[in-house]
PDB file of N, CA and C in Angstrom:
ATOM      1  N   UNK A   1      58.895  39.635  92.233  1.00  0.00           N
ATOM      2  CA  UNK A   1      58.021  39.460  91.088  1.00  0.00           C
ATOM      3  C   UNK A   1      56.701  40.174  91.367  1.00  0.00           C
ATOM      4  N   UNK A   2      56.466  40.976  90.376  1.00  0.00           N
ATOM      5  CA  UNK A   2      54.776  41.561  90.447  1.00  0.00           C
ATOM      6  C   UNK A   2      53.877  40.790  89.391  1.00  0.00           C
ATOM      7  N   UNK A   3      52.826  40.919  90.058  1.00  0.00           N
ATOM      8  CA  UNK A   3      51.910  40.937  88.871  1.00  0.00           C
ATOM      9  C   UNK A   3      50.873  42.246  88.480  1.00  0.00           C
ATOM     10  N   UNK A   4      50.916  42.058  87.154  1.00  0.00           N
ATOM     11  CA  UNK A   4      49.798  43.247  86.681  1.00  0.00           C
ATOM     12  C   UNK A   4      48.735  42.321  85.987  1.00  0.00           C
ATOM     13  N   UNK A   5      47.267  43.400  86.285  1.00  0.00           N
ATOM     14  CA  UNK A   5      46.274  42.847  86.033  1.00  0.00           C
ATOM     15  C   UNK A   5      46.510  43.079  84.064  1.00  0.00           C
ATOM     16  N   UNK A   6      45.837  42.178  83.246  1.00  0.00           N
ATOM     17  CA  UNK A   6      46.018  42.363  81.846  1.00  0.00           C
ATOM     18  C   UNK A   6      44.227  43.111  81.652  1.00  0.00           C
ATOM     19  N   UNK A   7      43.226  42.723  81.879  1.00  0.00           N
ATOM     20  CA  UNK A   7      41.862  42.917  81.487  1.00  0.00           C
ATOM     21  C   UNK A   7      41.195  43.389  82.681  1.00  0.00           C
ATOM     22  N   UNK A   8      40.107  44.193  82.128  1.00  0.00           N
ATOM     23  CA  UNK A   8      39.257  44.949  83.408  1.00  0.00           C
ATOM     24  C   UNK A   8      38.896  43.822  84.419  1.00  0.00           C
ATOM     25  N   UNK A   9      38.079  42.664  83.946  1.00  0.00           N
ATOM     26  CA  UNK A   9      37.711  41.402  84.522  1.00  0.00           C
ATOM     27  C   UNK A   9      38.599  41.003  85.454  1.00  0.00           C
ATOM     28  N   UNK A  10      39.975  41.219  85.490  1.00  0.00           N
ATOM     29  CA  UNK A  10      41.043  40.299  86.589  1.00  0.00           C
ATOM     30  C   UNK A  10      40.870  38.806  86.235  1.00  0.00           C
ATOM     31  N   UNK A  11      40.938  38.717  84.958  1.00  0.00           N
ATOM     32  CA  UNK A  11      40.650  36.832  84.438  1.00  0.00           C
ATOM     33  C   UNK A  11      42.779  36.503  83.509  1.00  0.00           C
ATOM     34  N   UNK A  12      42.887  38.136  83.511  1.00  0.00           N
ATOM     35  CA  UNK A  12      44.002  37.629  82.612  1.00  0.00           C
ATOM     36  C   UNK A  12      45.161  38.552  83.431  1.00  0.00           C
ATOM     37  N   UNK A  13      46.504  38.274  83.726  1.00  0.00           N
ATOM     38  CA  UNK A  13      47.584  39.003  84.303  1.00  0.00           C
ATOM     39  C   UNK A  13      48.814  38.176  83.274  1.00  0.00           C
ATOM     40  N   UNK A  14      49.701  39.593  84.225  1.00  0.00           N
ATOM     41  CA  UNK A  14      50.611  39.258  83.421  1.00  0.00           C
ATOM     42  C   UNK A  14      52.434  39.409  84.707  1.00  0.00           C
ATOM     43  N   UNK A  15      52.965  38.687  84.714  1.00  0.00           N
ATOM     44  CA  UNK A  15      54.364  38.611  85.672  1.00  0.00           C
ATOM     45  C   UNK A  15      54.945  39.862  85.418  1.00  0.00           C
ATOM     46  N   UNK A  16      55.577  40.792  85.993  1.00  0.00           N
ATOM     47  CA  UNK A  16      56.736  41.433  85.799  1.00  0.00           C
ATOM     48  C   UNK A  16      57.708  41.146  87.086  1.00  0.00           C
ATOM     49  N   UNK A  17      58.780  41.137  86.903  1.00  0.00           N
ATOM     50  CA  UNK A  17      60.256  41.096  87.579  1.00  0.00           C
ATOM     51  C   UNK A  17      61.164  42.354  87.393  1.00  0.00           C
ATOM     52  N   UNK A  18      61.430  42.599  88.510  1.00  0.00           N
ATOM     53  CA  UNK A  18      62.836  43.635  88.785  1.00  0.00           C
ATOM     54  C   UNK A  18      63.785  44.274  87.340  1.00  0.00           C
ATOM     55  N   UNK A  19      63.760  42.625  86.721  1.00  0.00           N
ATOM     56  CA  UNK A  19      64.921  43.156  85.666  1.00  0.00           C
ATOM     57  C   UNK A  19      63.802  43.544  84.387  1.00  0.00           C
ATOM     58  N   UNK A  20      62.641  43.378  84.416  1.00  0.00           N
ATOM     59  CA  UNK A  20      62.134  43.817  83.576  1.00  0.00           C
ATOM     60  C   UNK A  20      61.756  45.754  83.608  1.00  0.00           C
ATOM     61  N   UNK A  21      61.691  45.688  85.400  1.00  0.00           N
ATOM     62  CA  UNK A  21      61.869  47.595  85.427  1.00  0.00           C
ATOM     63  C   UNK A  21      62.850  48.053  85.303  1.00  0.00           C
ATOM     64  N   UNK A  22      63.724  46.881  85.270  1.00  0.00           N
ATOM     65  CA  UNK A  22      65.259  47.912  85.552  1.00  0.00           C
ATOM     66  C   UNK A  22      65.717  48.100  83.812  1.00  0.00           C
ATOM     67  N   UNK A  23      65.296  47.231  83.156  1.00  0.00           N
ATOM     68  CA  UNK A  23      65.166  47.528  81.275  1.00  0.00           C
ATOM     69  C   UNK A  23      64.513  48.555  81.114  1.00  0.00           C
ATOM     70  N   UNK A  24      63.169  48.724  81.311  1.00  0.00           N
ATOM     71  CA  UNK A  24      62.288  49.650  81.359  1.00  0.00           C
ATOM     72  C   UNK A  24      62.984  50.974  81.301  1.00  0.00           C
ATOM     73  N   UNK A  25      63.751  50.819  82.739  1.00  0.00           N
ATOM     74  CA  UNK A  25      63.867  52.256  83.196  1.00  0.00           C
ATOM     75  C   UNK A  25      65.627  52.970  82.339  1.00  0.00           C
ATOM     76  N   UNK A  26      66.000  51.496  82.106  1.00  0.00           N
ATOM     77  CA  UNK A  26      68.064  51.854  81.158  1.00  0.00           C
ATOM     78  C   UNK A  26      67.397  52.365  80.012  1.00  0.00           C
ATOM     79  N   UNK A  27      66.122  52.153  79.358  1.00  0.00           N
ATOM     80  CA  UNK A  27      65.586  52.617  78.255  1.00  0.00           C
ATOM     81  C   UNK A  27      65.159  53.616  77.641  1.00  0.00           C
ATOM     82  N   UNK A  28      64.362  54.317  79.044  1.00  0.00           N
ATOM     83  CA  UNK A  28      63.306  55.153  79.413  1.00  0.00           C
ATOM     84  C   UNK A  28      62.390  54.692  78.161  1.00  0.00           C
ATOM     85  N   UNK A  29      61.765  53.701  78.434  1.00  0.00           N
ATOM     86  CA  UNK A  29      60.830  53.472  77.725  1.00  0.00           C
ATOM     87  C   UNK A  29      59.302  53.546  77.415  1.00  0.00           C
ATOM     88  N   UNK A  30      59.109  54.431  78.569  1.00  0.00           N
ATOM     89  CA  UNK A  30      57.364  54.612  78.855  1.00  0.00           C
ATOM     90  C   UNK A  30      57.677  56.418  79.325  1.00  0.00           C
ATOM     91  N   UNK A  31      59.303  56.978  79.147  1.00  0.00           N
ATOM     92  CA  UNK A  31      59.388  58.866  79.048  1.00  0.00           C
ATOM     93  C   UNK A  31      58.676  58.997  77.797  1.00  0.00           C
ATOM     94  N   UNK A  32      57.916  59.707  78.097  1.00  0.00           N
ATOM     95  CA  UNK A  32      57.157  60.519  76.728  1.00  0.00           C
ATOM     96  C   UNK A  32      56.433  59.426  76.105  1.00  0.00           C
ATOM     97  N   UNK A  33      55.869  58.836  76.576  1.00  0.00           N
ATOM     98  CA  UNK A  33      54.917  57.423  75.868  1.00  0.00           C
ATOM     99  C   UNK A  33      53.454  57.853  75.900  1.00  0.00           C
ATOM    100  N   UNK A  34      52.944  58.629  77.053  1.00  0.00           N
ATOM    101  CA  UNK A  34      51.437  58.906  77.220  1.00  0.00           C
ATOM    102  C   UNK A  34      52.093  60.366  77.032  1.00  0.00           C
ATOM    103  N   UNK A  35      50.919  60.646  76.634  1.00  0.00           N
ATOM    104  CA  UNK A  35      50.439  61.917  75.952  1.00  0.00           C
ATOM    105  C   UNK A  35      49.845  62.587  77.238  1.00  0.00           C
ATOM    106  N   UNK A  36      49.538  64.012  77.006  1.00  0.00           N
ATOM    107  CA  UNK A  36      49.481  65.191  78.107  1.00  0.00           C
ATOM    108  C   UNK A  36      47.985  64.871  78.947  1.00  0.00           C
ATOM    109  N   UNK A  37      47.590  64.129  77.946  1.00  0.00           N
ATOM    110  CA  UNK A  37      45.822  63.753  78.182  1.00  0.00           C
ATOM    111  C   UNK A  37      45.744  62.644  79.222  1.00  0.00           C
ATOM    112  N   UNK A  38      46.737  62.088  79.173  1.00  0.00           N
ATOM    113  CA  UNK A  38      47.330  60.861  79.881  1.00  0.00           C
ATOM    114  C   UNK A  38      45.935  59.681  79.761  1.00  0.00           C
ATOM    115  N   UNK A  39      45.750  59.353  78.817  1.00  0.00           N
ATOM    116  CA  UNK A  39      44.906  58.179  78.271  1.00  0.00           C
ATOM    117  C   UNK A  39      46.049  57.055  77.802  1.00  0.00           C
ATOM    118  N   UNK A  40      45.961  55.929  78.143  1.00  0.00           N
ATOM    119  CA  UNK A  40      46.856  54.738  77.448  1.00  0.00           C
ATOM    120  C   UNK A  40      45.743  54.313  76.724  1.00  0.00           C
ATOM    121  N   UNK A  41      45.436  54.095  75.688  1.00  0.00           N
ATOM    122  CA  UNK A  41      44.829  53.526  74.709  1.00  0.00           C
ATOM    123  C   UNK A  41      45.501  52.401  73.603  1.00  0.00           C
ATOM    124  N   UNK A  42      45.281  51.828  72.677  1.00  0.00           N
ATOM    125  CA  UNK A  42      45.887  50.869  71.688  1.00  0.00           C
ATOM    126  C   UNK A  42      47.104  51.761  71.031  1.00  0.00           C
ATOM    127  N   UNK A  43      46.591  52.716  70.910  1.00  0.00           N
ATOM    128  CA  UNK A  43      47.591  53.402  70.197  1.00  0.00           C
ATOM    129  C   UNK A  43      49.214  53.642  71.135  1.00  0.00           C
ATOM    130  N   UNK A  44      48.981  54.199  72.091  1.00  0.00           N
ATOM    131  CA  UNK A  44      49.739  54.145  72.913  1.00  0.00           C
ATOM    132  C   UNK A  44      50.757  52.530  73.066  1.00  0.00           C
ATOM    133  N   UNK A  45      50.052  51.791  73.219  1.00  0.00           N
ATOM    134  CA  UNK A  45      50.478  50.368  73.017  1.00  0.00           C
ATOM    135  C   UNK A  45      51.232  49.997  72.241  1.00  0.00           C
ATOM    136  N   UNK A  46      51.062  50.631  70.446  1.00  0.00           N
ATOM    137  CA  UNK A  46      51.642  50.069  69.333  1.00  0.00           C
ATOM    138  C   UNK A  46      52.540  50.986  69.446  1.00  0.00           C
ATOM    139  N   UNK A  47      52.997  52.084  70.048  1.00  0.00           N
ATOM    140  CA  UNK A  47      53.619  53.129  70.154  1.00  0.00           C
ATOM    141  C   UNK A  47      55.425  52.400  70.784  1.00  0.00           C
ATOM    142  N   UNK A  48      54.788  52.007  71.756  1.00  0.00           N
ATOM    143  CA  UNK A  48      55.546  51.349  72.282  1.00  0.00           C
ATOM    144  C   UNK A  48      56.195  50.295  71.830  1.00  0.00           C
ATOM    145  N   UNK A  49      55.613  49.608  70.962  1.00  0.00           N
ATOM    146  CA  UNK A  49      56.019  48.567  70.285  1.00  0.00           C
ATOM    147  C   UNK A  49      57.101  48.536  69.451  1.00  0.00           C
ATOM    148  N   UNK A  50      56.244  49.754  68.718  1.00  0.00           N
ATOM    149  CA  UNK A  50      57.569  49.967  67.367  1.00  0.00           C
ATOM    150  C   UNK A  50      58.674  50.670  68.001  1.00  0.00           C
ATOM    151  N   UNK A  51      58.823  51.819  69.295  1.00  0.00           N
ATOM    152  CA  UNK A  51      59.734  52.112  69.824  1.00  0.00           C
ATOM    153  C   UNK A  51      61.246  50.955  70.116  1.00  0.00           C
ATOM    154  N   UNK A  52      60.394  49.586  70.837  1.00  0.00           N
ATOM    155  CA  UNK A  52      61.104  48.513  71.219  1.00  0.00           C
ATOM    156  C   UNK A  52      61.779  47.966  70.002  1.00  0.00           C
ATOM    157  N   UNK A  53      61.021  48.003  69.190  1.00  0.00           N
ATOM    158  CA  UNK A  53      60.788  47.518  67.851  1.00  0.00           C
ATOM    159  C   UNK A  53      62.545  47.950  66.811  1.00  0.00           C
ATOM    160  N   UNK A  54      62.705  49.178  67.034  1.00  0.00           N
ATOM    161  CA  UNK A  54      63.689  50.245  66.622  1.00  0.00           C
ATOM    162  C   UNK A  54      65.095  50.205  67.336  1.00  0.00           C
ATOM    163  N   UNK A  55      65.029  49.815  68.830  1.00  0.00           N
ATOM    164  CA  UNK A  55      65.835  49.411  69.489  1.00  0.00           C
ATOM    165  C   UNK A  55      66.281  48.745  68.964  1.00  0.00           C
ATOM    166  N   UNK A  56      65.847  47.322  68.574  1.00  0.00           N
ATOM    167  CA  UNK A  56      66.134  45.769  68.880  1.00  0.00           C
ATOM    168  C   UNK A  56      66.916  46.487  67.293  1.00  0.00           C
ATOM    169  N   UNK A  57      66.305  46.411  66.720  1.00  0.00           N
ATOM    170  CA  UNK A  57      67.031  46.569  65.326  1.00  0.00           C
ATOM    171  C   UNK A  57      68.180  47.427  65.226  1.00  0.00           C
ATOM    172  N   UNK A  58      68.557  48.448  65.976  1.00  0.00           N
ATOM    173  CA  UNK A  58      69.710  49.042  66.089  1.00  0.00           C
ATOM    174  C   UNK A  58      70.641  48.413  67.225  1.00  0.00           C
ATOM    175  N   UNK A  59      69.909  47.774  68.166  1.00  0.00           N
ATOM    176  CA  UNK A  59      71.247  47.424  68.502  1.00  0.00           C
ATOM    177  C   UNK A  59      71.238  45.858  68.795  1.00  0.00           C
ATOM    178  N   UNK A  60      70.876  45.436  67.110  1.00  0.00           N
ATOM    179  CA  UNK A  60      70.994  44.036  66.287  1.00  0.00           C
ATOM    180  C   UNK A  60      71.086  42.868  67.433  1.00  0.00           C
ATOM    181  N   UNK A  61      69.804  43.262  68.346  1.00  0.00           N
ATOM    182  CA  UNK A  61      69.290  41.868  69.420  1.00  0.00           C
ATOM    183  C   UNK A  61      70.704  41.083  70.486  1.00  0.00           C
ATOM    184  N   UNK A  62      71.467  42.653  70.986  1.00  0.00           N
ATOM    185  CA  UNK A  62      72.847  42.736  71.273  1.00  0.00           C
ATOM    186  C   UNK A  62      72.140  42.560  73.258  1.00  0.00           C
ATOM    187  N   UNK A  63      70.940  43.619  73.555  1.00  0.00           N
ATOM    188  CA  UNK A  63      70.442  43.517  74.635  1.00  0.00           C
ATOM    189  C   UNK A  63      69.598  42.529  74.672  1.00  0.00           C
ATOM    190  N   UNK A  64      69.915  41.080  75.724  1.00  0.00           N
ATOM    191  CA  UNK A  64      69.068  40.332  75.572  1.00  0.00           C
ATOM    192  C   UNK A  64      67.670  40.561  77.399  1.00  0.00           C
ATOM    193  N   UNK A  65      68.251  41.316  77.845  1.00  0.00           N
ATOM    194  CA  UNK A  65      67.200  41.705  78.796  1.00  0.00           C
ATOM    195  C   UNK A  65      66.013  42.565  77.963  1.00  0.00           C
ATOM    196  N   UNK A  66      66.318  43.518  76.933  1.00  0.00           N
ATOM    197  CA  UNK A  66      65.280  44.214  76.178  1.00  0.00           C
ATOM    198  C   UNK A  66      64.555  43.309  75.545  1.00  0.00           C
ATOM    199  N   UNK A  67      65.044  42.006  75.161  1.00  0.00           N
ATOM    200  CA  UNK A  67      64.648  41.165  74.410  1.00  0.00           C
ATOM    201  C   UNK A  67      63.709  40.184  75.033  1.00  0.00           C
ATOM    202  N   UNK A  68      63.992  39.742  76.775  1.00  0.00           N
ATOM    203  CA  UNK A  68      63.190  39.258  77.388  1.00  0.00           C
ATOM    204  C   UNK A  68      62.419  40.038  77.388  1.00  0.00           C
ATOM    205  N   UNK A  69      62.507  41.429  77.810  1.00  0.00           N
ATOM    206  CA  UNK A  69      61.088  42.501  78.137  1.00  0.00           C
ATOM    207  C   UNK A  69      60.028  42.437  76.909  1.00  0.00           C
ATOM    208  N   UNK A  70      60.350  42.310  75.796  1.00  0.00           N
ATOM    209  CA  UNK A  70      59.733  41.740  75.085  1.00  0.00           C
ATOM    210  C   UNK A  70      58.790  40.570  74.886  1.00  0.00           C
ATOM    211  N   UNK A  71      59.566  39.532  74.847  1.00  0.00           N
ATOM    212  CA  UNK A  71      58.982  38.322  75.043  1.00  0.00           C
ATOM    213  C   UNK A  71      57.719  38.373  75.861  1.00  0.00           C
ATOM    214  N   UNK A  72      58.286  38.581  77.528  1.00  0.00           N
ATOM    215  CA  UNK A  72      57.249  38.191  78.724  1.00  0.00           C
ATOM    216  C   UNK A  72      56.486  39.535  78.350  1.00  0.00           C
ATOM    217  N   UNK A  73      56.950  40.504  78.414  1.00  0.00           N
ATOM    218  CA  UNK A  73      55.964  41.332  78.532  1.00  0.00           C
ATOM    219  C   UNK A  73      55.221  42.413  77.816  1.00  0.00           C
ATOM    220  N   UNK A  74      55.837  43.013  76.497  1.00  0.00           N
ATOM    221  CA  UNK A  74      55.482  43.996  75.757  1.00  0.00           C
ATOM    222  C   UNK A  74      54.692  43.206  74.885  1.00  0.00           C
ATOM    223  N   UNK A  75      55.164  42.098  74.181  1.00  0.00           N
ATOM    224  CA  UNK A  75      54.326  41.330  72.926  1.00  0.00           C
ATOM    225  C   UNK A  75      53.640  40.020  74.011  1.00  0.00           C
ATOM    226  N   UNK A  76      53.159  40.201  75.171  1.00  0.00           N
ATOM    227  CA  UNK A  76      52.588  38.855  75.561  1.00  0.00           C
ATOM    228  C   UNK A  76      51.652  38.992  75.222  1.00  0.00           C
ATOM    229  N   UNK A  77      50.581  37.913  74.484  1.00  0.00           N
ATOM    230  CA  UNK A  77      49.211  38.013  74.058  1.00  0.00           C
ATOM    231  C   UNK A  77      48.304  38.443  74.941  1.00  0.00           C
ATOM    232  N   UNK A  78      48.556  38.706  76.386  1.00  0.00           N
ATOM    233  CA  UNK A  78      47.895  39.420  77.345  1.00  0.00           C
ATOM    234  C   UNK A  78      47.693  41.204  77.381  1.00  0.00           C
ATOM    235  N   UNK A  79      48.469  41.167  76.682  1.00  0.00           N
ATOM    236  CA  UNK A  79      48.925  42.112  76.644  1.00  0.00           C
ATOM    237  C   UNK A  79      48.321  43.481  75.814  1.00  0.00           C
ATOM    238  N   UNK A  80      47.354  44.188  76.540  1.00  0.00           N
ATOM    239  CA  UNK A  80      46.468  45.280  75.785  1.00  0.00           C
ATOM    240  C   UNK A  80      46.869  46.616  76.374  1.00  0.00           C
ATOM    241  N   UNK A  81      46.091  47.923  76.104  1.00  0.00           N
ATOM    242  CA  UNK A  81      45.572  48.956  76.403  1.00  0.00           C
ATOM    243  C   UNK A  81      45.484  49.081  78.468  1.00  0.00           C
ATOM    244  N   UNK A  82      44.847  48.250  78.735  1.00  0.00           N
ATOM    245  CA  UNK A  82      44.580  48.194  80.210  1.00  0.00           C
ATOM    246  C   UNK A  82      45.588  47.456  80.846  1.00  0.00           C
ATOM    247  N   UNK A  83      46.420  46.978  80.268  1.00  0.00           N
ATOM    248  CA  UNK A  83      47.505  45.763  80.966  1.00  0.00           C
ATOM    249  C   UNK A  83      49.130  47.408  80.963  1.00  0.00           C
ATOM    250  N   UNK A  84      49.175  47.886  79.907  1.00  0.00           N
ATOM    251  CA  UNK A  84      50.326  48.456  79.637  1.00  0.00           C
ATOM    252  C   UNK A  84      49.761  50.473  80.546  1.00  0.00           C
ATOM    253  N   UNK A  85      48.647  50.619  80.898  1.00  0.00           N
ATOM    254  CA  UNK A  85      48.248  51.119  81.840  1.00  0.00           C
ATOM    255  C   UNK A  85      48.594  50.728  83.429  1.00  0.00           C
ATOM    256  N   UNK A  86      48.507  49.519  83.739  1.00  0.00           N
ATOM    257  CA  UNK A  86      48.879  48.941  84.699  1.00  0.00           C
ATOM    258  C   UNK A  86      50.312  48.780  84.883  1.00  0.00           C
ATOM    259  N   UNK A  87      50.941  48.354  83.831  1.00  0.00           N
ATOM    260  CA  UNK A  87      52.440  48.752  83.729  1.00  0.00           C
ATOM    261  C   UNK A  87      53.067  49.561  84.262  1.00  0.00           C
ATOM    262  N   UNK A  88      52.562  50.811  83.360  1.00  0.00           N
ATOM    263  CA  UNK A  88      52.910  52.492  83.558  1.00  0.00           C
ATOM    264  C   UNK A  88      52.943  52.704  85.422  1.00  0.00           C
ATOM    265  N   UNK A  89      51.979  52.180  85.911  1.00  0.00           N
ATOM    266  CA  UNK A  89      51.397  52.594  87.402  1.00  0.00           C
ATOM    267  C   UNK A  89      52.158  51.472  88.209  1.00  0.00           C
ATOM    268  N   UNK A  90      52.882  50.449  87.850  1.00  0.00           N
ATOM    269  CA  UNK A  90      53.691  49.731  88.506  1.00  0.00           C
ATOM    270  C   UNK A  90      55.103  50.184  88.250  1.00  0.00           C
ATOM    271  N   UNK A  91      55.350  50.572  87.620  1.00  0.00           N
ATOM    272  CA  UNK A  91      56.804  51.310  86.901  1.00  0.00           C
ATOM    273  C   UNK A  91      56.447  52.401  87.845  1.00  0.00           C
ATOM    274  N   UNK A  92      56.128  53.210  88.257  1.00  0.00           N
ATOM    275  CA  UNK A  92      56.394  54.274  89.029  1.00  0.00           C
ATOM    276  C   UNK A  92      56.081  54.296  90.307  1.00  0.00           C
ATOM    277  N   UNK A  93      55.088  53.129  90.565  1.00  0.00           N
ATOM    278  CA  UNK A  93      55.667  53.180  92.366  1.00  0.00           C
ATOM    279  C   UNK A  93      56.829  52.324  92.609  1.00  0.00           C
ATOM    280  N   UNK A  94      57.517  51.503  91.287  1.00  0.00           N
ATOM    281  CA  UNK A  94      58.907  50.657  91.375  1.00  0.00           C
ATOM    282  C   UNK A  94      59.886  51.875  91.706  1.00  0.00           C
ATOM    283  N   UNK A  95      59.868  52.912  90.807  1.00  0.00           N
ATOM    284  CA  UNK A  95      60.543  53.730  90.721  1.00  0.00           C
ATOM    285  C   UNK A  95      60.155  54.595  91.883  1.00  0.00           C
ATOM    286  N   UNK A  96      59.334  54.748  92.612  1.00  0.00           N
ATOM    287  CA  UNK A  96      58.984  55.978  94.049  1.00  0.00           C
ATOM    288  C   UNK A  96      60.379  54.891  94.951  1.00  0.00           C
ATOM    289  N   UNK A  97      59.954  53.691  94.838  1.00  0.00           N
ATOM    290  CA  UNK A  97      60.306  52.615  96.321  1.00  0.00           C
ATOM    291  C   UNK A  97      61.423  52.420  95.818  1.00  0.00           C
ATOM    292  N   UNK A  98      62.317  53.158  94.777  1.00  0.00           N
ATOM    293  CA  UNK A  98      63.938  53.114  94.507  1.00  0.00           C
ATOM    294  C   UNK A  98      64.279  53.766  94.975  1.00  0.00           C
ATOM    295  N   UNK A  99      63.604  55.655  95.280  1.00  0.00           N
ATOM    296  CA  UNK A  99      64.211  56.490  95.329  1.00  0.00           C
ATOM    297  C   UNK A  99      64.335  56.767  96.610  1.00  0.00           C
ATOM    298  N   UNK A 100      63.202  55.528  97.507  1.00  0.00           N
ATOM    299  CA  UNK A 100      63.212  55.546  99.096  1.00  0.00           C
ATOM    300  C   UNK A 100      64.205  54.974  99.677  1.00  0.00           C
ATOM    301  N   UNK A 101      64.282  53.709  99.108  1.00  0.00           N
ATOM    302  CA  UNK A 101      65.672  52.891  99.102  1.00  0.00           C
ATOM    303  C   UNK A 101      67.027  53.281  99.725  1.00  0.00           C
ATOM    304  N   UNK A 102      67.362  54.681  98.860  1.00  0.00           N
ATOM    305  CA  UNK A 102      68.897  54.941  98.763  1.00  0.00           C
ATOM    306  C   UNK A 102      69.241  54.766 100.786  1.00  0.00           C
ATOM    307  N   UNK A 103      70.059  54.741 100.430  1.00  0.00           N
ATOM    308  CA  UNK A 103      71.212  55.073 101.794  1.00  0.00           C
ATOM    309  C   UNK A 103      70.711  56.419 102.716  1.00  0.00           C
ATOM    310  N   UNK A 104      71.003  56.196 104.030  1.00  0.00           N
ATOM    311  CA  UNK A 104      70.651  58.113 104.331  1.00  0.00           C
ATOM    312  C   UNK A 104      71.543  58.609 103.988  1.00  0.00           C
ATOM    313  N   UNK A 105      72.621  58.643 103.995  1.00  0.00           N
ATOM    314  CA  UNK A 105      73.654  59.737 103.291  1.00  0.00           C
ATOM    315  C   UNK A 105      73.781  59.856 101.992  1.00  0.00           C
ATOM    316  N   UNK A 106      72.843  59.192 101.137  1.00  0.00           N
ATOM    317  CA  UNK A 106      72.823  59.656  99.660  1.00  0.00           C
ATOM    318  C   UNK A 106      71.607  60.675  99.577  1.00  0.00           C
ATOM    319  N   UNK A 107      71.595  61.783  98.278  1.00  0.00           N
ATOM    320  CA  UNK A 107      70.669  62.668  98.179  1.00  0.00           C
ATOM    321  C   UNK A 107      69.847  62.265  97.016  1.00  0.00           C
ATOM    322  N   UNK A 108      68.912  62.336  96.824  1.00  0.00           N
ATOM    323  CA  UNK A 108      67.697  61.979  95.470  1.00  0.00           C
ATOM    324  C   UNK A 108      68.114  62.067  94.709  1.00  0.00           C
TER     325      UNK A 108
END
């Protein structure tokens, strides 16, 4: 279990778990989410939302891990601009410390 900070202050966080990167990542849900400028802003946020948003509705609330990722973490009222920044930057050292992981006889 991680936690990410939600607010600059460190007064508000938010849980993430394994199966919430491992949704994340069956999704690719944060490929092509920030822009070249690489600012996460609100917009970025709602971006994401309606992405999840489009899922759920096509595949008629069939994934219920997308559906937790939801719950705990995309729509948690903690949940801003600086929290889904923190995300992004926990999602990819999840993803560095996968790719360290493998076996020695497997290749990247």
């Amino acid at each position: 279990m991680y936690r990410i900070q939600a607010n600059p202050s460190g007064t508000r966080s938010i849980d993430v778990s394994d199966e919430h990167l491992q949704t994340i990542e069956k999704h690719n849900l944060l490929e092509g989410l920030v822009d070249s400028n690489g600012i996460v802003d609100e917009q970025v946020l709602e971006k994401l939302k309606l992405n999840v948003r489009s899922l759920l509705e096509s595949e008629a609330g069939k994934d219920k891990a997308l559906l937790d990722l939801c719950l705990d973490i995309i729509y948690h009222p903690n949940m801003k601009a600086f929290g889904l920044k923190r995300l992004v930057a926990l999602f990819a050292e999840w993803k560095e410390r996968q790719g360290s992981e493998k076996p020695a006889g497997e290749e990247a």
